[in-house]
PDB file of N, CA and C in Angstrom:
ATOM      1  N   UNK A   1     -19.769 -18.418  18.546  1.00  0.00           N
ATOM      2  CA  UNK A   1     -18.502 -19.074  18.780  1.00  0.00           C
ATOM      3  C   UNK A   1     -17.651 -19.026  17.517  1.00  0.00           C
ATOM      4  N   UNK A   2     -16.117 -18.708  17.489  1.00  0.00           N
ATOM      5  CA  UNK A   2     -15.181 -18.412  16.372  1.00  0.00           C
ATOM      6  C   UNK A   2     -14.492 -19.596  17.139  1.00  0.00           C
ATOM      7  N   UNK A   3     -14.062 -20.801  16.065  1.00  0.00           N
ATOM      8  CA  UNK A   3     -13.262 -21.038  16.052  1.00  0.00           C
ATOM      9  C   UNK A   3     -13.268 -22.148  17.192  1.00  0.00           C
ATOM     10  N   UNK A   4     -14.564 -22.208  17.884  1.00  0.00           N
ATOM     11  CA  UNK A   4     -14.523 -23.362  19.420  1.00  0.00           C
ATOM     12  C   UNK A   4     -14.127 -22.403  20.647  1.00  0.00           C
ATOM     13  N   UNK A   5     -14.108 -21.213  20.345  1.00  0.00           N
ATOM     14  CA  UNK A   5     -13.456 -20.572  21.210  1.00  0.00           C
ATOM     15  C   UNK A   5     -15.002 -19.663  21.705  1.00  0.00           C
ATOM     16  N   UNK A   6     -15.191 -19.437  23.417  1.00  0.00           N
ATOM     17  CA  UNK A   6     -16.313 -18.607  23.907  1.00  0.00           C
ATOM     18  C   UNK A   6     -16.186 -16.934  23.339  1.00  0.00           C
ATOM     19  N   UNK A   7     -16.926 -16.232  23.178  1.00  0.00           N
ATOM     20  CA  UNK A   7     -16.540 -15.044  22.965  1.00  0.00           C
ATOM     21  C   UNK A   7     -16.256 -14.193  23.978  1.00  0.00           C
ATOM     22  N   UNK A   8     -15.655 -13.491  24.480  1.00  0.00           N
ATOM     23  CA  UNK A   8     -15.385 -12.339  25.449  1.00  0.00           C
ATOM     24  C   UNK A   8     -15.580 -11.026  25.199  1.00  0.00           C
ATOM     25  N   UNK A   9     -15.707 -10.144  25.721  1.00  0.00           N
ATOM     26  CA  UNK A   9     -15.503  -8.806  25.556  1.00  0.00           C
ATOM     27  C   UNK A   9     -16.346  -8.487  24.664  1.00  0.00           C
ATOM     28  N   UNK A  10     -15.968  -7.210  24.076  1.00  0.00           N
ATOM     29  CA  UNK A  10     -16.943  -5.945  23.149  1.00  0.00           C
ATOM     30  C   UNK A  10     -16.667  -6.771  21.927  1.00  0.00           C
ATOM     31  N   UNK A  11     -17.724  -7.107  20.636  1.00  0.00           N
ATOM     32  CA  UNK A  11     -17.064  -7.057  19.354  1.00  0.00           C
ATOM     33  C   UNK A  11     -16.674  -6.149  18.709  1.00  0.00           C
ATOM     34  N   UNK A  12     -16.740  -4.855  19.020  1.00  0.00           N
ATOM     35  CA  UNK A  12     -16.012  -3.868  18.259  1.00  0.00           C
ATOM     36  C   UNK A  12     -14.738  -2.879  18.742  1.00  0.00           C
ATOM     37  N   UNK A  13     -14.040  -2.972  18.521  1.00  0.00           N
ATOM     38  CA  UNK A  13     -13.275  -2.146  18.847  1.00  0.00           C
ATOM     39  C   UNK A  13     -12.131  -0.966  18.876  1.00  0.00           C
ATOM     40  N   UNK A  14     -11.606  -0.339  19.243  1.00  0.00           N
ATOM     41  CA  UNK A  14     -11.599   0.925  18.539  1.00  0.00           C
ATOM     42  C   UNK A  14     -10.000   0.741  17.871  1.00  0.00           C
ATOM     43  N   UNK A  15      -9.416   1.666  16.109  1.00  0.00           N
ATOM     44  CA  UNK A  15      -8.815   0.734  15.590  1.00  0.00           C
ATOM     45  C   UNK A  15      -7.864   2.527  16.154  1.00  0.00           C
ATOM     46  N   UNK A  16      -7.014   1.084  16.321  1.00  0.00           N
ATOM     47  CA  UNK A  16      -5.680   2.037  16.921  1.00  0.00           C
ATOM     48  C   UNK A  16      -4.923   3.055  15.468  1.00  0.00           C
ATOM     49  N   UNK A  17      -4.988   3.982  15.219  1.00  0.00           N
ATOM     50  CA  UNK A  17      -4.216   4.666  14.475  1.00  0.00           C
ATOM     51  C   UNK A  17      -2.555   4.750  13.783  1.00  0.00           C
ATOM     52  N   UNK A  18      -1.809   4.144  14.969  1.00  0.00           N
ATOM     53  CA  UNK A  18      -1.048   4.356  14.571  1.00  0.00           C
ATOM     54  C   UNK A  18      -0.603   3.316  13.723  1.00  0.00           C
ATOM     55  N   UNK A  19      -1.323   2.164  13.331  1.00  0.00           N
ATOM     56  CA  UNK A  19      -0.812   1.543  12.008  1.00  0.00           C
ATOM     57  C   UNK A  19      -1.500   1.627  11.008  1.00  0.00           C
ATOM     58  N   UNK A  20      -2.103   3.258  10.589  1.00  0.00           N
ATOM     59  CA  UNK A  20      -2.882   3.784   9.698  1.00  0.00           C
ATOM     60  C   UNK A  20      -1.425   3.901   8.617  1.00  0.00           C
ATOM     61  N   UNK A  21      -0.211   4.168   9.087  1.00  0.00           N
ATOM     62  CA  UNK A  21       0.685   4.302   7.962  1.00  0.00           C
ATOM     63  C   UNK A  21       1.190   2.739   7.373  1.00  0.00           C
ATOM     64  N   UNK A  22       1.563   1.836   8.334  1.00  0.00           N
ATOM     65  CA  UNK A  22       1.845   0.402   7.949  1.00  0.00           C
ATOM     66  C   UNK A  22       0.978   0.163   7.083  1.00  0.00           C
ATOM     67  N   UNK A  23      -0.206   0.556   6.845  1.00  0.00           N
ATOM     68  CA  UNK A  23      -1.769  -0.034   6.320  1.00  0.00           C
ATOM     69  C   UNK A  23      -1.451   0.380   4.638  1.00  0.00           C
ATOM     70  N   UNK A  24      -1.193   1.706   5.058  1.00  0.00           N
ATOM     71  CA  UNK A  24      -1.221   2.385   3.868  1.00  0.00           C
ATOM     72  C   UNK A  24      -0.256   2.115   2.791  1.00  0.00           C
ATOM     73  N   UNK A  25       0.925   1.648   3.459  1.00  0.00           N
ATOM     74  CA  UNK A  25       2.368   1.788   2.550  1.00  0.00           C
ATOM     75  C   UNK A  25       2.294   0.059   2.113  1.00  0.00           C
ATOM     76  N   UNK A  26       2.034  -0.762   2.936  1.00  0.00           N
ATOM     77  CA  UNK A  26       1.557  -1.788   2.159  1.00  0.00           C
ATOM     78  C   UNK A  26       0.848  -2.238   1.371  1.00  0.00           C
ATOM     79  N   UNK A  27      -0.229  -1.251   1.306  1.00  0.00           N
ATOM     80  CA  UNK A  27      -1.637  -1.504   0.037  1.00  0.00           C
ATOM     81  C   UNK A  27      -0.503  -0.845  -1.015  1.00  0.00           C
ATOM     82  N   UNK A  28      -0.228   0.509  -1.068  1.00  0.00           N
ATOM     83  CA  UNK A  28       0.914   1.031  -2.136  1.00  0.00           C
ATOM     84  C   UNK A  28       1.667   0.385  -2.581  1.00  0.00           C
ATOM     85  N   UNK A  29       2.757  -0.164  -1.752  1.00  0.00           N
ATOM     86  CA  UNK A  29       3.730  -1.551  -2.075  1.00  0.00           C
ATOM     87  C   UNK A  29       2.695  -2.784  -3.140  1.00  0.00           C
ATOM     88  N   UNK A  30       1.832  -3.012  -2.367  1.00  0.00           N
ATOM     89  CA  UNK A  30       1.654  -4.504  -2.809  1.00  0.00           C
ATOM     90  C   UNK A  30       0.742  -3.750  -4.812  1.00  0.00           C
ATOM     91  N   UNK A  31      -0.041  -2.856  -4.536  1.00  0.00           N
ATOM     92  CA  UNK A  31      -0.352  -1.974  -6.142  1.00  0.00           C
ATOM     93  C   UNK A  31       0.390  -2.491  -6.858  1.00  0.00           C
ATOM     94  N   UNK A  32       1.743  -1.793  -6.103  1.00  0.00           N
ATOM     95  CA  UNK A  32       2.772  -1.488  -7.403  1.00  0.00           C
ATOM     96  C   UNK A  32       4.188  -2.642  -7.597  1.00  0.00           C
ATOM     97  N   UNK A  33       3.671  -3.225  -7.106  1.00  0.00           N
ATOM     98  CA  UNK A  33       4.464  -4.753  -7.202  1.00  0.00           C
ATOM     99  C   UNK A  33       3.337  -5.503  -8.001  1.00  0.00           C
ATOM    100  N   UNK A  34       2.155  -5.161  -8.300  1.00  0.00           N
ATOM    101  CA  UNK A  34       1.304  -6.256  -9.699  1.00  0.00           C
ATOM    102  C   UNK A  34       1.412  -5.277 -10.289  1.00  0.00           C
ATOM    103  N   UNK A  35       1.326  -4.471 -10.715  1.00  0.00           N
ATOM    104  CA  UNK A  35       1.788  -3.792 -12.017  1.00  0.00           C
ATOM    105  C   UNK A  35       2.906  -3.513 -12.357  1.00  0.00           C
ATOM    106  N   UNK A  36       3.981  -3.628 -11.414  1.00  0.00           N
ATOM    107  CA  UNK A  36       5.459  -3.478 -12.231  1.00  0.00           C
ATOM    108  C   UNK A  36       5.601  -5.225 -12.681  1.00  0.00           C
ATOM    109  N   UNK A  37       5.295  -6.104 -12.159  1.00  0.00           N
ATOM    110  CA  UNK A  37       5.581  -7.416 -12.306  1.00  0.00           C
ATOM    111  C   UNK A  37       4.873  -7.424 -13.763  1.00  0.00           C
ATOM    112  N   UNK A  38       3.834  -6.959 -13.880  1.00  0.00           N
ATOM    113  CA  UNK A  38       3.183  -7.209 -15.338  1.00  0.00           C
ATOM    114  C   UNK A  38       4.048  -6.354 -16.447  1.00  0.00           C
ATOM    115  N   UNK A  39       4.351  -5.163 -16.190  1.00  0.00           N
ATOM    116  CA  UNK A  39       4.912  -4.396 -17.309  1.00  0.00           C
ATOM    117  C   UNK A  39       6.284  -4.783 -16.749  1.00  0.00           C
ATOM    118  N   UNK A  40       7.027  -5.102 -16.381  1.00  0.00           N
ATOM    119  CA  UNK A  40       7.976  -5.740 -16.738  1.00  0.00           C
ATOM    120  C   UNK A  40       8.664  -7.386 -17.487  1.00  0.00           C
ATOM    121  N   UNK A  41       7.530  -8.079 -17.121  1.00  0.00           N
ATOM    122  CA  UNK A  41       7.301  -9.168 -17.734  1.00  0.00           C
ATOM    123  C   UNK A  41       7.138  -9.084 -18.975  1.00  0.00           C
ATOM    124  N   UNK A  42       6.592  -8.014 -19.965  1.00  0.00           N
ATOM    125  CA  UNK A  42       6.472  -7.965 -21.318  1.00  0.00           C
ATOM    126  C   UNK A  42       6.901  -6.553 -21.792  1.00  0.00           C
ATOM    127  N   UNK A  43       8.326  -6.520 -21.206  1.00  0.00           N
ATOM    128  CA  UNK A  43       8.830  -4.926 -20.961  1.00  0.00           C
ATOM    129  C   UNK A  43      10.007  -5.176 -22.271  1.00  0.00           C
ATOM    130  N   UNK A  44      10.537  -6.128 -22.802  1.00  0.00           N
ATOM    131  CA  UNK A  44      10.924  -6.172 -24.188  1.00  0.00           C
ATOM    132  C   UNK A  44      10.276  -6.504 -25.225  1.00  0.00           C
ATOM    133  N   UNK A  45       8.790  -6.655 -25.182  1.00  0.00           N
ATOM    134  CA  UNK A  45       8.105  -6.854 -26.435  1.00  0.00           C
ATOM    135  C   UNK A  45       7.522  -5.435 -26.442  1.00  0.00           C
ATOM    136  N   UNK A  46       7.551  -4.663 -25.406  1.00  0.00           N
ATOM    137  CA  UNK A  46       6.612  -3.039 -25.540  1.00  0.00           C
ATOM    138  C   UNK A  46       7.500  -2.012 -26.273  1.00  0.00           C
ATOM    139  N   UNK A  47       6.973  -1.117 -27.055  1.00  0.00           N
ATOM    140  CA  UNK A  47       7.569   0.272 -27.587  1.00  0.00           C
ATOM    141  C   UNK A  47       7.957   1.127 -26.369  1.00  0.00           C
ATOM    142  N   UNK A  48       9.003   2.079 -26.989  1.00  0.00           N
ATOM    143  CA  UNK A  48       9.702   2.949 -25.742  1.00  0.00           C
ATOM    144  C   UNK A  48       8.451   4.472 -25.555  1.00  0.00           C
ATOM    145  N   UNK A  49       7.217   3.892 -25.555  1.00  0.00           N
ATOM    146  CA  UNK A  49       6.679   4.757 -25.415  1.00  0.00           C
ATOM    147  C   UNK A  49       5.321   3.942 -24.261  1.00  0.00           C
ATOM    148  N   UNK A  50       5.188   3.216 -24.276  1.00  0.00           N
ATOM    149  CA  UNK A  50       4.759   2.402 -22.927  1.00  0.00           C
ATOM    150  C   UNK A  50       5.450   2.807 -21.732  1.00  0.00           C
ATOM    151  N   UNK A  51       6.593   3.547 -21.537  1.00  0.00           N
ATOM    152  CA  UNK A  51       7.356   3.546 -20.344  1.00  0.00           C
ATOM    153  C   UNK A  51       6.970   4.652 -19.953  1.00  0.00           C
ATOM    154  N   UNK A  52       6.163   5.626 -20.417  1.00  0.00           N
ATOM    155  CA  UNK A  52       5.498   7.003 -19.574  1.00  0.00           C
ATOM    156  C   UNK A  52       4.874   6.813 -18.549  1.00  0.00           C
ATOM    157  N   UNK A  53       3.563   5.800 -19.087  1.00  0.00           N
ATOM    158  CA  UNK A  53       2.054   5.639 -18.045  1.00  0.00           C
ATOM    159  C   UNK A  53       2.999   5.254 -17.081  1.00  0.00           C
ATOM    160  N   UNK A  54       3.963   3.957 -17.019  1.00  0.00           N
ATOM    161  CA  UNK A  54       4.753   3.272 -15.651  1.00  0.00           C
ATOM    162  C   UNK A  54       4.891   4.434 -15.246  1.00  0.00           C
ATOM    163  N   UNK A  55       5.883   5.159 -15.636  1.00  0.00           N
ATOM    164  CA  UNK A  55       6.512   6.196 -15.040  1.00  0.00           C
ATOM    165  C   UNK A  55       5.871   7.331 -13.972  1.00  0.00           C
ATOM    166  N   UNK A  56       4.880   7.866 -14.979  1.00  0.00           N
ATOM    167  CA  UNK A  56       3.620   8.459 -14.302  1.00  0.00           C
ATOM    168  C   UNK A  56       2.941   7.355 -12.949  1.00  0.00           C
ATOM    169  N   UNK A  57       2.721   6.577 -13.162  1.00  0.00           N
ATOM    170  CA  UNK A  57       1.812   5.403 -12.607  1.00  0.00           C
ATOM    171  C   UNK A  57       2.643   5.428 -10.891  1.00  0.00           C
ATOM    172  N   UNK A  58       4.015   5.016 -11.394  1.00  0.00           N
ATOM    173  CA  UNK A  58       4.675   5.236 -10.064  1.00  0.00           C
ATOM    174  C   UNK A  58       5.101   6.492  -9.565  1.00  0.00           C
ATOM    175  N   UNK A  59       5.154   7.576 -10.423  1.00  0.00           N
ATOM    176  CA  UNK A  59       5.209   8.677  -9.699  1.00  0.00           C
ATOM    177  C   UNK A  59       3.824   9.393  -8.690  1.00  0.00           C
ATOM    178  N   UNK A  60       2.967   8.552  -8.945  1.00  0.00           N
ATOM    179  CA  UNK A  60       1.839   8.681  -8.485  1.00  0.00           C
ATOM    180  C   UNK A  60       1.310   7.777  -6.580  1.00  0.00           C
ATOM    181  N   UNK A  61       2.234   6.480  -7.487  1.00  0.00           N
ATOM    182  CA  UNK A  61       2.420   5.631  -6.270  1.00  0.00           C
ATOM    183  C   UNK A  61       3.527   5.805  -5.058  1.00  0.00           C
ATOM    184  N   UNK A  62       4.973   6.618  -5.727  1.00  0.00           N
ATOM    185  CA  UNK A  62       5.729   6.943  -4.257  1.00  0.00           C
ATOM    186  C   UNK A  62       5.303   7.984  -3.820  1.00  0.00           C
ATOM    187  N   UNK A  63       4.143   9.230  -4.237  1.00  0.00           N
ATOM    188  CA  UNK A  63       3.434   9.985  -4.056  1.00  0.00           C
ATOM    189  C   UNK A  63       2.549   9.974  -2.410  1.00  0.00           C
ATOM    190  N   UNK A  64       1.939   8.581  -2.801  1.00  0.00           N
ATOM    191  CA  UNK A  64       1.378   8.121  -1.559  1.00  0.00           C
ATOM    192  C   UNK A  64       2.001   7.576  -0.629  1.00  0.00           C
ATOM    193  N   UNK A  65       3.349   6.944  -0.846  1.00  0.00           N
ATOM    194  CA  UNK A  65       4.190   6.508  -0.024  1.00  0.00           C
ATOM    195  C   UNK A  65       4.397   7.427   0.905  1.00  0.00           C
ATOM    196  N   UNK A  66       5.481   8.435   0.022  1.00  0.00           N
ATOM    197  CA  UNK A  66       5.455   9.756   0.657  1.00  0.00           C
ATOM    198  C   UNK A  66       4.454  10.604   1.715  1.00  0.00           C
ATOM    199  N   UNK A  67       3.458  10.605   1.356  1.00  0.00           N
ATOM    200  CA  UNK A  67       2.407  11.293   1.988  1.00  0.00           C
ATOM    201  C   UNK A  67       2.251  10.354   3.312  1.00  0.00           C
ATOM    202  N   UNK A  68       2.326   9.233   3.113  1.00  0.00           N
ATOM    203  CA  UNK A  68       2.715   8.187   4.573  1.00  0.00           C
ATOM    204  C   UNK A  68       3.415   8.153   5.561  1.00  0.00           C
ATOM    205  N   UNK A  69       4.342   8.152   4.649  1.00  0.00           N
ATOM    206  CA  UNK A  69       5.377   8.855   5.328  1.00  0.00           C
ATOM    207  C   UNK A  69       5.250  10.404   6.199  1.00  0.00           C
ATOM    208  N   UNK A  70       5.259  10.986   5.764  1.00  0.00           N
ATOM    209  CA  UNK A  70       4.975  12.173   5.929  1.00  0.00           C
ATOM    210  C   UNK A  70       3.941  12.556   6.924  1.00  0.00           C
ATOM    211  N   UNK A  71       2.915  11.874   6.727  1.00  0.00           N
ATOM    212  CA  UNK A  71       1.878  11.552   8.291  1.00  0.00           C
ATOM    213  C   UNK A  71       2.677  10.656   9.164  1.00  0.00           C
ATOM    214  N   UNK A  72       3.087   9.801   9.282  1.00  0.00           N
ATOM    215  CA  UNK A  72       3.845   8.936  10.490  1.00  0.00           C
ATOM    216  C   UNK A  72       4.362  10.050  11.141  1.00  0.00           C
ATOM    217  N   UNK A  73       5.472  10.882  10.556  1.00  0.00           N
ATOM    218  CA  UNK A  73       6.542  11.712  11.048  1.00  0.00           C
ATOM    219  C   UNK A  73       5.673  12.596  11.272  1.00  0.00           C
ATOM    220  N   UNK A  74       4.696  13.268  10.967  1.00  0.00           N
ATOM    221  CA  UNK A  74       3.826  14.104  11.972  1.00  0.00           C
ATOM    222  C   UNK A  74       3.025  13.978  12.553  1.00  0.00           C
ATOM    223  N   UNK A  75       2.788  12.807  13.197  1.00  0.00           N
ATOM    224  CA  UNK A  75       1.698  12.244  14.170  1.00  0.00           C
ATOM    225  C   UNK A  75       2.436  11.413  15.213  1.00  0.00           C
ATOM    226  N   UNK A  76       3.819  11.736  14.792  1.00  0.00           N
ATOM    227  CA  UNK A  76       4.966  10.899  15.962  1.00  0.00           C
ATOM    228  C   UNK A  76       4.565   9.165  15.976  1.00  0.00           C
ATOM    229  N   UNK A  77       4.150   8.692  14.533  1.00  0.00           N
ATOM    230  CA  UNK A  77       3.658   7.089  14.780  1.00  0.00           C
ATOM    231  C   UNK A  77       5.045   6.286  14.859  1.00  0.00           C
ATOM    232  N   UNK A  78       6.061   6.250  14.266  1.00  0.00           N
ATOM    233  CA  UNK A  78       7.023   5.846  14.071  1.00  0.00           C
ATOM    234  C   UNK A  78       8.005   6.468  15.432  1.00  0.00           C
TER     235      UNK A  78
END
């Protein structure tokens, strides 16, 4: 019992695909929203040479966005 509630049906069941991209672009999003929040938070005490890794870091992260993208629109999920 979950919750007071009887159980019904199968416990497993099969995971629908097409919010394999929602899944994805939010784990990406939420990444790169704690690490820009951190390096920006101490983004005037850092040297102008700290701003590569970000740079890199997110070119890495709209990378995967992209590629999310990019599967939605060819799997017709969207």
């Amino acid at each position: 019992m979950e919750c007071g509630q009887v159980p019904s049906g199968e416990g497993r069941t099969h995971f629908m695909m097409q919010y394999y991209a929602y899944i994805l672009m939010f784990v990406v999003f939420d990444v790169v929203a704690i690490f820009l929040y951190a390096w920006g938070s101490s983004l005037l005490g850092l040297p102008k040479a700290a701003s590569l890794p970000i740079i890199g870091f997110l070119a890495i992260m709209f990378g995967a966005m992209a590629f999310a993208i990019y599967q939605s629109g060819r799997r017709n999920i969207w």
